[in-house]
N, C-alpha and C. Protein backbone atom coordinates (compact mmCIF):
# COMPACT_ATOMS: atom_id res chain seq x y z
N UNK A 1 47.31 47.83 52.22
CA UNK A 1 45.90 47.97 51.89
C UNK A 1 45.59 47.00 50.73
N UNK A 2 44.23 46.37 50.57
CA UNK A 2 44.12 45.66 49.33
C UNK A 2 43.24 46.61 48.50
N UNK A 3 43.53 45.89 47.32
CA UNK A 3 42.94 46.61 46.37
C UNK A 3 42.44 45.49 45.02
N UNK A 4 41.01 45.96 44.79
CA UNK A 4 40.98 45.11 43.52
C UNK A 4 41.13 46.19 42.28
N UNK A 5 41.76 45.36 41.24
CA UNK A 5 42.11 45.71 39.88
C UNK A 5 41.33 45.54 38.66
N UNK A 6 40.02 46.51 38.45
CA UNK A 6 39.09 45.68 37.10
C UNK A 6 39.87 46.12 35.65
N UNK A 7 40.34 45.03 35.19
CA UNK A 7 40.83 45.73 33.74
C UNK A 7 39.48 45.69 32.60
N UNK A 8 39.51 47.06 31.99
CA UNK A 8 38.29 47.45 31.04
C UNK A 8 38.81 46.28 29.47
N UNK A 9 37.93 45.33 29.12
CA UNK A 9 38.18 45.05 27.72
C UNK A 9 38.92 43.79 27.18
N UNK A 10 39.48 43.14 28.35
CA UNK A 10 40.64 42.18 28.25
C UNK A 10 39.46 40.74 27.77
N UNK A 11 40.19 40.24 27.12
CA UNK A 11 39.56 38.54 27.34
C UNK A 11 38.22 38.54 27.19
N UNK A 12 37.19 39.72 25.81
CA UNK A 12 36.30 39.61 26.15
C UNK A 12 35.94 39.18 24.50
N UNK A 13 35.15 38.26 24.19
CA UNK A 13 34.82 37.62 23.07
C UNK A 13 36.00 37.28 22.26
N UNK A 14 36.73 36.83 22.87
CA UNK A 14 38.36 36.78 21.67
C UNK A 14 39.47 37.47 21.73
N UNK A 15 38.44 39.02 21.72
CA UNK A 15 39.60 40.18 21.32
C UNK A 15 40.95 40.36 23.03
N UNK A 16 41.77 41.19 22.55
CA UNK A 16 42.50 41.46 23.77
C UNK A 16 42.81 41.14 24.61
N UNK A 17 44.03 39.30 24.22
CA UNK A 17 43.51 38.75 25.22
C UNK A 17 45.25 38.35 26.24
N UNK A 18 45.23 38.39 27.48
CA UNK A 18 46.46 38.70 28.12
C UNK A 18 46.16 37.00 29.34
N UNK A 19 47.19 36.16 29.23
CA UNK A 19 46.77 35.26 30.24
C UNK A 19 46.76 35.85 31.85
N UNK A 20 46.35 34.81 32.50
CA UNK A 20 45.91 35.41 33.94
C UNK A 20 47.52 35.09 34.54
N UNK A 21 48.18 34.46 34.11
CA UNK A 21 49.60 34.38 34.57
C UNK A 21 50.53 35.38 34.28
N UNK A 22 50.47 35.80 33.17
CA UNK A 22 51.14 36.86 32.66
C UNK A 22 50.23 38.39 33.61
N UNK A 23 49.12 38.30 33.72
CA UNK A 23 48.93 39.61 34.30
C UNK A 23 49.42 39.48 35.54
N UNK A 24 49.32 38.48 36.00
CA UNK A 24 49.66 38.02 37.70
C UNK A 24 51.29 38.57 37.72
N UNK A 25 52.25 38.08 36.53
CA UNK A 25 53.61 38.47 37.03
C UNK A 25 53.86 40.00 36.45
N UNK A 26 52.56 40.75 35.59
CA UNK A 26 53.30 42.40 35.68
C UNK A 26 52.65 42.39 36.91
N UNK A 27 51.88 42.29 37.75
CA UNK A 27 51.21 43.23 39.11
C UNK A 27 52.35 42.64 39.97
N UNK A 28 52.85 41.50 40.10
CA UNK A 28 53.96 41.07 41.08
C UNK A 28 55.27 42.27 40.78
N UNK A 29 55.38 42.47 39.21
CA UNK A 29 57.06 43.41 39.00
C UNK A 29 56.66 44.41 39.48
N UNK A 30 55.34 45.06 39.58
CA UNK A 30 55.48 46.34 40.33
C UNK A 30 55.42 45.93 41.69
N UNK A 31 55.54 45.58 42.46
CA UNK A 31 56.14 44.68 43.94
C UNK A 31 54.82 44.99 44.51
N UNK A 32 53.81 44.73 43.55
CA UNK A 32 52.56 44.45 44.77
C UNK A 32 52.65 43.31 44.99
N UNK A 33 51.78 42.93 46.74
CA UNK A 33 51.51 41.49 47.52
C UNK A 33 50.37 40.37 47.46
N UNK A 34 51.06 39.82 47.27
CA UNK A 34 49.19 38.60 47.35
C UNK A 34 48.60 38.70 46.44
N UNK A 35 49.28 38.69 44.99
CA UNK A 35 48.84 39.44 43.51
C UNK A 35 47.56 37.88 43.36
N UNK A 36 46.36 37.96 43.34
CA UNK A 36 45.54 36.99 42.81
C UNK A 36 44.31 37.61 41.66
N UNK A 37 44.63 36.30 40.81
CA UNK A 37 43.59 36.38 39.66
C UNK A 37 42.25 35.99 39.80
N UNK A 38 41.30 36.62 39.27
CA UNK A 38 39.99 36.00 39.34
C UNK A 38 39.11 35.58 37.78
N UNK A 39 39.23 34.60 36.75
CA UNK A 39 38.07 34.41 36.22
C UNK A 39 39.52 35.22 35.13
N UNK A 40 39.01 34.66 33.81
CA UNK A 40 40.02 35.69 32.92
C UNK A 40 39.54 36.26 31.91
N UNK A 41 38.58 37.75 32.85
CA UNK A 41 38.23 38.62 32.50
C UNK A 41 38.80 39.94 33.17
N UNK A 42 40.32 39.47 33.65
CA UNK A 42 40.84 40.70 34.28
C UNK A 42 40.91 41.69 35.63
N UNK A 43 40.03 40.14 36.16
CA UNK A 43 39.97 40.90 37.55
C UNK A 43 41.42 40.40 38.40
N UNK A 44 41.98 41.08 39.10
CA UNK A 44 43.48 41.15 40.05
C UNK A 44 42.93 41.80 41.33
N UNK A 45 43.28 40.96 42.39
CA UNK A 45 43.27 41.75 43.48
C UNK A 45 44.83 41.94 44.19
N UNK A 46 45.30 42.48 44.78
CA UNK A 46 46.98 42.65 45.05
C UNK A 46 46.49 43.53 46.72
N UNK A 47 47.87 43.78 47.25
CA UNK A 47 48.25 44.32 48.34
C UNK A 47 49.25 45.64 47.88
N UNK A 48 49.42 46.50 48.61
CA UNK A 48 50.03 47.42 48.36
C UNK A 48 49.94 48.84 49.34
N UNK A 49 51.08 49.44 49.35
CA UNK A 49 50.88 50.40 50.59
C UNK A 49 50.12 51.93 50.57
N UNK A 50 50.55 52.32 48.88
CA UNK A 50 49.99 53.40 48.36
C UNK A 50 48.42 53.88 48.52
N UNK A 51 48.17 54.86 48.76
CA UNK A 51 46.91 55.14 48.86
C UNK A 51 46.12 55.89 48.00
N UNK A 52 47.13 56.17 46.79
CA UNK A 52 46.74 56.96 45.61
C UNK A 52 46.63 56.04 44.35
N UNK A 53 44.80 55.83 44.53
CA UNK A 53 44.37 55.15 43.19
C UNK A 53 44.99 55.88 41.83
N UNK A 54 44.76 56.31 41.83
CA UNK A 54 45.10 57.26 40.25
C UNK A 54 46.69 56.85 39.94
N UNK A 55 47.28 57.09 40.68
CA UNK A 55 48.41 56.55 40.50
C UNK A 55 49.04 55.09 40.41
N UNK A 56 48.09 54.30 41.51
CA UNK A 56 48.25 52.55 40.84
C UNK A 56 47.44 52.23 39.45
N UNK A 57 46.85 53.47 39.36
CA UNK A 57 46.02 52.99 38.00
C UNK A 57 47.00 52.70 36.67
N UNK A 58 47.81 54.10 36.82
CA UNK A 58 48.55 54.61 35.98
C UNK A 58 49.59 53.62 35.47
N UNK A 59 50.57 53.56 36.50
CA UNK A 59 51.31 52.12 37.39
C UNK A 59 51.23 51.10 35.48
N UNK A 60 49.84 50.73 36.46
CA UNK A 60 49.45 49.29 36.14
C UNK A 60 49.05 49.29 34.59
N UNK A 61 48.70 50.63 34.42
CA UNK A 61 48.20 50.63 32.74
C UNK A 61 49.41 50.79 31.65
N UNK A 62 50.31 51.59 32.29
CA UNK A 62 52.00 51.67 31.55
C UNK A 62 52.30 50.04 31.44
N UNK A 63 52.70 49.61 32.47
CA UNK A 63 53.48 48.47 32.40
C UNK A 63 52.62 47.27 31.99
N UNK A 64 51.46 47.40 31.39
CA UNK A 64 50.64 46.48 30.45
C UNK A 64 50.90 47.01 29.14
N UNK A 65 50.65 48.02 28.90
CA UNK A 65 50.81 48.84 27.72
C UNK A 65 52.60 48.22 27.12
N UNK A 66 53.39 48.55 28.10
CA UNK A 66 54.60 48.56 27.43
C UNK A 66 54.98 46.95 27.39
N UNK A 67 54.18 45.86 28.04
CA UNK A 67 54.69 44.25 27.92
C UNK A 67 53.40 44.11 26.30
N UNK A 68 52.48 44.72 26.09
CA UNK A 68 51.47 44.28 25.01
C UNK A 68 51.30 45.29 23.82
N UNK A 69 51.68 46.67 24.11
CA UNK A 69 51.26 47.09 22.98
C UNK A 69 52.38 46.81 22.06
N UNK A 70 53.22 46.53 21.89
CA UNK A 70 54.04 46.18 20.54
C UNK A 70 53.17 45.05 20.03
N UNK A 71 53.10 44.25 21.25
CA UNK A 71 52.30 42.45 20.26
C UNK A 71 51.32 42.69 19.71
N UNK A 72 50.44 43.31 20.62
CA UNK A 72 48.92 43.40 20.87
C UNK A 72 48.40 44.28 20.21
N UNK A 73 48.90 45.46 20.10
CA UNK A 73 48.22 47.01 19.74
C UNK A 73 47.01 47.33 20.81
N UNK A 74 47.14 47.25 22.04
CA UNK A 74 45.94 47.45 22.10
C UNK A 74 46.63 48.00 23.80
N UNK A 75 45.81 48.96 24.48
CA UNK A 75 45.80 49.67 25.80
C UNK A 75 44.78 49.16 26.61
N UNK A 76 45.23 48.98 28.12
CA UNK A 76 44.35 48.57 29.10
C UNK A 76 43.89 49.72 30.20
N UNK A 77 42.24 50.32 30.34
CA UNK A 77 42.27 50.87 31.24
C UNK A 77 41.97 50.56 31.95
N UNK A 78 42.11 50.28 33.25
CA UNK A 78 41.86 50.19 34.89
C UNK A 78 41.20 50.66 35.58
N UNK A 79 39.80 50.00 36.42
CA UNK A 79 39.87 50.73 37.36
C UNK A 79 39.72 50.33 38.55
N UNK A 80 40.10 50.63 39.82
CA UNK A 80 40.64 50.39 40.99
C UNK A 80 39.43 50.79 42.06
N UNK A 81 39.19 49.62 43.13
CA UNK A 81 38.13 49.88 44.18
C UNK A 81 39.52 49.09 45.64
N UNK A 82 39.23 49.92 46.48
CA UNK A 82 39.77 48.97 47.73
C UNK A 82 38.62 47.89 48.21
N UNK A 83 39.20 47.36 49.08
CA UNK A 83 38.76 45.47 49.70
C UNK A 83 37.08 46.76 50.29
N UNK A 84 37.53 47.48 51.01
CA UNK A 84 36.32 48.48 51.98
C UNK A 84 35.13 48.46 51.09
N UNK A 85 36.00 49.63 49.61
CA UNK A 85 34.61 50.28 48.70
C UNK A 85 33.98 48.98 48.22
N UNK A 86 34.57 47.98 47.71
CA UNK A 86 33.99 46.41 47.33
C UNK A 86 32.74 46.10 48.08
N UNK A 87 32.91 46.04 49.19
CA UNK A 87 32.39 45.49 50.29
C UNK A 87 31.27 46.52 50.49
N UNK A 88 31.39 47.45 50.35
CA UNK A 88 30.22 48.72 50.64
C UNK A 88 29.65 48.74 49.38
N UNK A 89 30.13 48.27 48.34
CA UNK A 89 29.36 48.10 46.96
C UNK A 89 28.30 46.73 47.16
N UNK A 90 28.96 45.78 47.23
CA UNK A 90 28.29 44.51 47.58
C UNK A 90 27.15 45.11 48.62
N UNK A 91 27.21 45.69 49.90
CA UNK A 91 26.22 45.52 50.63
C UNK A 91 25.49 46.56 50.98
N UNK A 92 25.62 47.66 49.76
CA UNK A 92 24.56 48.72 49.43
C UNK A 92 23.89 48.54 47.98
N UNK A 93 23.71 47.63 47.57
CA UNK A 93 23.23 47.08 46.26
C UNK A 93 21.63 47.42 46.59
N UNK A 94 21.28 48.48 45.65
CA UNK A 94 20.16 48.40 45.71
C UNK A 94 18.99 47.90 45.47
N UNK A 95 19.45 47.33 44.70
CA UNK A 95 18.51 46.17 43.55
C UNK A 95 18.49 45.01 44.07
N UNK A 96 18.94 44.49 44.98
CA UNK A 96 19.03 43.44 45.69
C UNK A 96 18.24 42.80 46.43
N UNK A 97 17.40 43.67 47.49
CA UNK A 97 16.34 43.14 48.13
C UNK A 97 14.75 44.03 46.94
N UNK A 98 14.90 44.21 46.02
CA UNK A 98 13.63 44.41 45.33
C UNK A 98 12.89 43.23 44.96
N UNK A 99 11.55 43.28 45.04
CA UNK A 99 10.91 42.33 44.73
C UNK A 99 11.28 41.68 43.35
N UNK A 100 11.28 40.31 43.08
CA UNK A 100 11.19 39.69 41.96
C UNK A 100 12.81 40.28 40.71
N UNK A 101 13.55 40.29 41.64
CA UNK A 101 14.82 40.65 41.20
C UNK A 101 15.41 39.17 41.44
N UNK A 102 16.27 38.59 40.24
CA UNK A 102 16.91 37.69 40.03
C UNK A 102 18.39 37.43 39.91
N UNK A 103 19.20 37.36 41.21
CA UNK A 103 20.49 37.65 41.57
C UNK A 103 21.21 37.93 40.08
N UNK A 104 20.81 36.68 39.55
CA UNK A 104 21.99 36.20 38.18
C UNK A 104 22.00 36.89 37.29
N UNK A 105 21.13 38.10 36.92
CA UNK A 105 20.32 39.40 36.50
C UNK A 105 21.17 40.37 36.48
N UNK A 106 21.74 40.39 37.70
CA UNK A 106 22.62 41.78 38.66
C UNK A 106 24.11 41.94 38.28
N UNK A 107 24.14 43.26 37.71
CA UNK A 107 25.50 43.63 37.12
C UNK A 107 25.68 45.28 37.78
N UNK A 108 27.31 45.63 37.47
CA UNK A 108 27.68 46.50 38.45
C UNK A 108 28.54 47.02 37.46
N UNK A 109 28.93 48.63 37.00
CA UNK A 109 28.98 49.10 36.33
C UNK A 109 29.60 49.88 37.13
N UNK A 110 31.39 49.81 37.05
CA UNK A 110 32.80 50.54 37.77
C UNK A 110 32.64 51.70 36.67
N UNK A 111 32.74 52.91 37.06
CA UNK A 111 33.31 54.28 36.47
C UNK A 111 34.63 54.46 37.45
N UNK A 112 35.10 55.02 36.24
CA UNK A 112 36.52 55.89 37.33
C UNK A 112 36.61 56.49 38.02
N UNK A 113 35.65 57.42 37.36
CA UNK A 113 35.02 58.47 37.90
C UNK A 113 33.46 59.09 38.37
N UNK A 114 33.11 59.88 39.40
CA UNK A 114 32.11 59.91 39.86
C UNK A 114 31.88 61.28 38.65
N UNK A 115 30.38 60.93 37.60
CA UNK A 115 30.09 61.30 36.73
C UNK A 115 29.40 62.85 36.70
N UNK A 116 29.45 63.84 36.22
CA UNK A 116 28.84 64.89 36.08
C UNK A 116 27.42 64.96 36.32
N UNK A 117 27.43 65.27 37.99
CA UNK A 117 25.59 65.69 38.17
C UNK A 117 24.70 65.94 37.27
N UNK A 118 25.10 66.76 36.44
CA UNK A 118 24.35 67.38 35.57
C UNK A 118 23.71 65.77 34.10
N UNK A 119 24.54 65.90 33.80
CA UNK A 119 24.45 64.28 32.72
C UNK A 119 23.51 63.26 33.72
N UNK A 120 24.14 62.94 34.83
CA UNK A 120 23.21 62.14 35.55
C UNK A 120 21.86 62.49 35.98
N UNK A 121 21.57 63.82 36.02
CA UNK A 121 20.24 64.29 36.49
C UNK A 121 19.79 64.41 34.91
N UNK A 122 20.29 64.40 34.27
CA UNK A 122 19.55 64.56 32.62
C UNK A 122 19.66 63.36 32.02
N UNK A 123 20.29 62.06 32.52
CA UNK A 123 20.14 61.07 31.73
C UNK A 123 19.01 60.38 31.06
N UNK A 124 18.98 60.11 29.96
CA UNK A 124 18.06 59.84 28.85
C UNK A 124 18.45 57.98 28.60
N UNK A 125 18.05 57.77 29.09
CA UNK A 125 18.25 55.85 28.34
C UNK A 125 16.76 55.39 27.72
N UNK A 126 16.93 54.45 27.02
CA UNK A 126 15.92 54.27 26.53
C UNK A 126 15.86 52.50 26.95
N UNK A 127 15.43 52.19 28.11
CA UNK A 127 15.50 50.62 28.50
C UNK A 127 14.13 49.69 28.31
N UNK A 128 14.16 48.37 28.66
CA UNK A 128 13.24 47.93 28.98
C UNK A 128 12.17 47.84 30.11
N UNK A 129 11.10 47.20 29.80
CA UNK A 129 9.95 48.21 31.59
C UNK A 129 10.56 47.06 32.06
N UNK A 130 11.29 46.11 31.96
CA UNK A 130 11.32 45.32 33.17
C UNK A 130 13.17 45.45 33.52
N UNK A 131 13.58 46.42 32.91
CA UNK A 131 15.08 46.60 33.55
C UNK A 131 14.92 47.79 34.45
N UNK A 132 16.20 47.43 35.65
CA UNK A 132 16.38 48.71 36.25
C UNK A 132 17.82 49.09 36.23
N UNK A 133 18.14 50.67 37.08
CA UNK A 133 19.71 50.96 37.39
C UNK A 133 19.27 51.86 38.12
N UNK A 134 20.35 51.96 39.07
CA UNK A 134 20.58 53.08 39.85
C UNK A 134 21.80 53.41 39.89
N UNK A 135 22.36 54.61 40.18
CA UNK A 135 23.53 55.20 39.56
C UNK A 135 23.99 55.91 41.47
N UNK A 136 25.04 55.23 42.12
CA UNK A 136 25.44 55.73 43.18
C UNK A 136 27.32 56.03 43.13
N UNK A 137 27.38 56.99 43.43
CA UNK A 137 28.74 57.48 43.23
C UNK A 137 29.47 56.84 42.05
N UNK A 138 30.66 56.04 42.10
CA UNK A 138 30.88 55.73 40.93
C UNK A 138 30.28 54.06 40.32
N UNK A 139 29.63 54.37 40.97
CA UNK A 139 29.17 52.71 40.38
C UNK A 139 27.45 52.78 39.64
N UNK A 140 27.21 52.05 39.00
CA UNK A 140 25.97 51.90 38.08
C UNK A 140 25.23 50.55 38.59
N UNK A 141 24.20 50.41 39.68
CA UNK A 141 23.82 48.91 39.74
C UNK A 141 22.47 48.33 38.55
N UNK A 142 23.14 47.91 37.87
CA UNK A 142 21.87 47.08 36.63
C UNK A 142 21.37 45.99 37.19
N UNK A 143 20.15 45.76 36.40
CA UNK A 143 19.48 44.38 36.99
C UNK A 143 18.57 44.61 35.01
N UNK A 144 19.44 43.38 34.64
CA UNK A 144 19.18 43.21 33.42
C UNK A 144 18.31 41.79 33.07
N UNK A 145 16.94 41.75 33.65
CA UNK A 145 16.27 39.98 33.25
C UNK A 145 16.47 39.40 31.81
N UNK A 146 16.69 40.56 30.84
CA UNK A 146 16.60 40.09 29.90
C UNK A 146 17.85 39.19 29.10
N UNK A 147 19.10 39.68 30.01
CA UNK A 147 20.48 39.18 29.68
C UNK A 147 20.87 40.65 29.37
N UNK A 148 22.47 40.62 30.06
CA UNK A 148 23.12 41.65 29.93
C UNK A 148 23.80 42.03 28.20
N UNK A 149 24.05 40.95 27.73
CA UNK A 149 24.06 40.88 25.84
C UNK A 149 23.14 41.58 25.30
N UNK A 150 21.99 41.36 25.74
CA UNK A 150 20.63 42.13 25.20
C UNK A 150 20.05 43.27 25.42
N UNK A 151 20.88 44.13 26.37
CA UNK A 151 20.45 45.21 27.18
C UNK A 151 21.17 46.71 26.91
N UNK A 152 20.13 47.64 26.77
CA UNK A 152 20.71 48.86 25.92
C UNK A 152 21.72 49.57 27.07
N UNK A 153 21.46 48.94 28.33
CA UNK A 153 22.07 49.63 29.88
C UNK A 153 23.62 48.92 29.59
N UNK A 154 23.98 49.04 28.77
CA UNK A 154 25.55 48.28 28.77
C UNK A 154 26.88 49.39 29.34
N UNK A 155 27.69 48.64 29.29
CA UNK A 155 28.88 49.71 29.68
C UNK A 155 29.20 50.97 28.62
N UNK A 156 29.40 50.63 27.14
CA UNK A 156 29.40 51.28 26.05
C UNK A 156 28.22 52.68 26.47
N UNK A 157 27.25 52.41 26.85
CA UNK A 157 26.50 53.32 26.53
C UNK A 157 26.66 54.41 28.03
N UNK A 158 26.60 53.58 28.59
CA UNK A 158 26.75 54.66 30.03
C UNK A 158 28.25 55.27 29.96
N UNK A 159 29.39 54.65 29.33
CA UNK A 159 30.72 55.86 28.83
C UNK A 159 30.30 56.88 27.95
N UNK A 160 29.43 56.54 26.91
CA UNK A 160 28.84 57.49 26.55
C UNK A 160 28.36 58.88 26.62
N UNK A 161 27.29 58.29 27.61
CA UNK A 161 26.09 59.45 28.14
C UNK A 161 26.91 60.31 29.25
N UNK A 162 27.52 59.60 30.00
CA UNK A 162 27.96 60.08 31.06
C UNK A 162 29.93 60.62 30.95
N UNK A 163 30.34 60.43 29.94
CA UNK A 163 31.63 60.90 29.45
C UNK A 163 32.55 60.16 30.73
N UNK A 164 32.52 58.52 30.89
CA UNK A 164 33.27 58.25 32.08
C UNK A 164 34.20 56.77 31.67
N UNK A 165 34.93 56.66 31.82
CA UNK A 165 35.59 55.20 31.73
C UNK A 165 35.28 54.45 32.59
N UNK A 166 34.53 52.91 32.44
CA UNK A 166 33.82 52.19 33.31
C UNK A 166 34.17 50.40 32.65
N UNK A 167 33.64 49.92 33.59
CA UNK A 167 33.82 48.64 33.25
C UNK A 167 32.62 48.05 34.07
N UNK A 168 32.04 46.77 33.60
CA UNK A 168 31.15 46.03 33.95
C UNK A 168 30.97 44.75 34.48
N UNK A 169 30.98 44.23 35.69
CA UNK A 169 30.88 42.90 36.22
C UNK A 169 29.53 42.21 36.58
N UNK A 170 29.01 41.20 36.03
CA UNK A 170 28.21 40.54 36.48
C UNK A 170 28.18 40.29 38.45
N UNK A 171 27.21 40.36 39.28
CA UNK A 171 26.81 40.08 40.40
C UNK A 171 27.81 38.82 40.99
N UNK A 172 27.90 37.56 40.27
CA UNK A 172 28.23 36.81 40.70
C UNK A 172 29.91 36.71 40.98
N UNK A 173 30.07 37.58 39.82
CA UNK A 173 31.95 37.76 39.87
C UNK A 173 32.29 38.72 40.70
N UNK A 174 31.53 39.47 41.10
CA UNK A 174 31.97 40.68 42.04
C UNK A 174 31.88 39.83 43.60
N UNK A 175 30.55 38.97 43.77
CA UNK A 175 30.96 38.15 45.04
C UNK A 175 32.01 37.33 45.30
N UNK A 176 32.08 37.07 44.02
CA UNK A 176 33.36 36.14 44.27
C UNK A 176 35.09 36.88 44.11
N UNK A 177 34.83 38.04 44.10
CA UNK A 177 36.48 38.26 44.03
C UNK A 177 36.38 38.87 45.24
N UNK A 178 35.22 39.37 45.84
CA UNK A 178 35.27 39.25 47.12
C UNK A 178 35.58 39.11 48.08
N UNK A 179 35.33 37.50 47.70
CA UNK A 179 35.15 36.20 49.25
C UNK A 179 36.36 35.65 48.82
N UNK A 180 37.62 36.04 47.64
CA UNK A 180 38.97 35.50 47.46
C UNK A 180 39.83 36.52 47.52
N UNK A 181 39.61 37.88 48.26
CA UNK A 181 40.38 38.42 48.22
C UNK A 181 41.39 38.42 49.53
């Protein structure tokens, strides 16, 4: 089965930063296949037979932890979509065919986990009138015109509100690890 790998935090303004070669040969020691890097912000897509995310999560977050946290100090969390959910993410984007929506705009917001109804039916953000999101199982689709730097809809805040570990990809990187997986 394939699987892509978003690591939360890596390679992002300086901090935490792990080369794409070095991540490429821990996902190879755990004998996953077709280990490829995308962009070095941590995206990995690999092959593998297991069908228990939680457990390649785990996997993959030990054996980063134990090659970096002595150097580094610092922990990587993961989170894991197959080649399918990717693909059903990409082409249930809701924000996509809305009027006057600007691809390069469009960001996608991985939770681990599918978030507490309750938090989500009570969510409180305080955005701009010209941003949107919609919140479908575990994913968050933003459409930020103003720049995703500038936007209160960030990942930080939706771990927050919603008590979930998530990570955030711009539109364009999610097509493209895609169409290279």
């Amino acid at each position: 089965m394939k699987y892509i790998a978003l690591l939360r935090g890596i390679n992002v303004g300086g901090k935490n930063k792990i080369k794409m070669l070095e991540l490429r040969i821990i996902f190879e020691s755990l004998h996953f296949k077709n280990v490829k890097t995308y962009i070095q912000s941590g995206n990995v897509s690999f092959e593998y037979d297991s069908i228990n995310i939680i457990n390649l999560s785990n996997q993959i977050e030990k054996k980063i932890e134990k090659k970096f946290i002595e150097t580094f100090w610092f922990s990587v969390k993961t989170i894991i979509r197959t080649e399918e959910e990717l693909k059903n993410i990409v082409n249930n984007n809701p924000l996509v065919n809305e009027p006057n929506v600007e691809l390069d705009k469009l960001h996608v917001t991985f939770m681990v986990d599918i978030p507490d109804p309750n938090l989500v039916s009570n969510l409180d953000i305080k955005k701009e009138s010209n941003e949107k999101f919609s919140i479908n199982s575990r994913e968050v689709y933003l459409y930020c015109p103003n720049g995703y730097g500038r936007t209160k809809l960030n990942n930080g805040m939706f771990e927050k509100k919603l008590k979930v570990t998530s990570t955030t990809r711009n539109w364009k990187t999610i097509n493209n690890i895609l169409g290279n997986i």
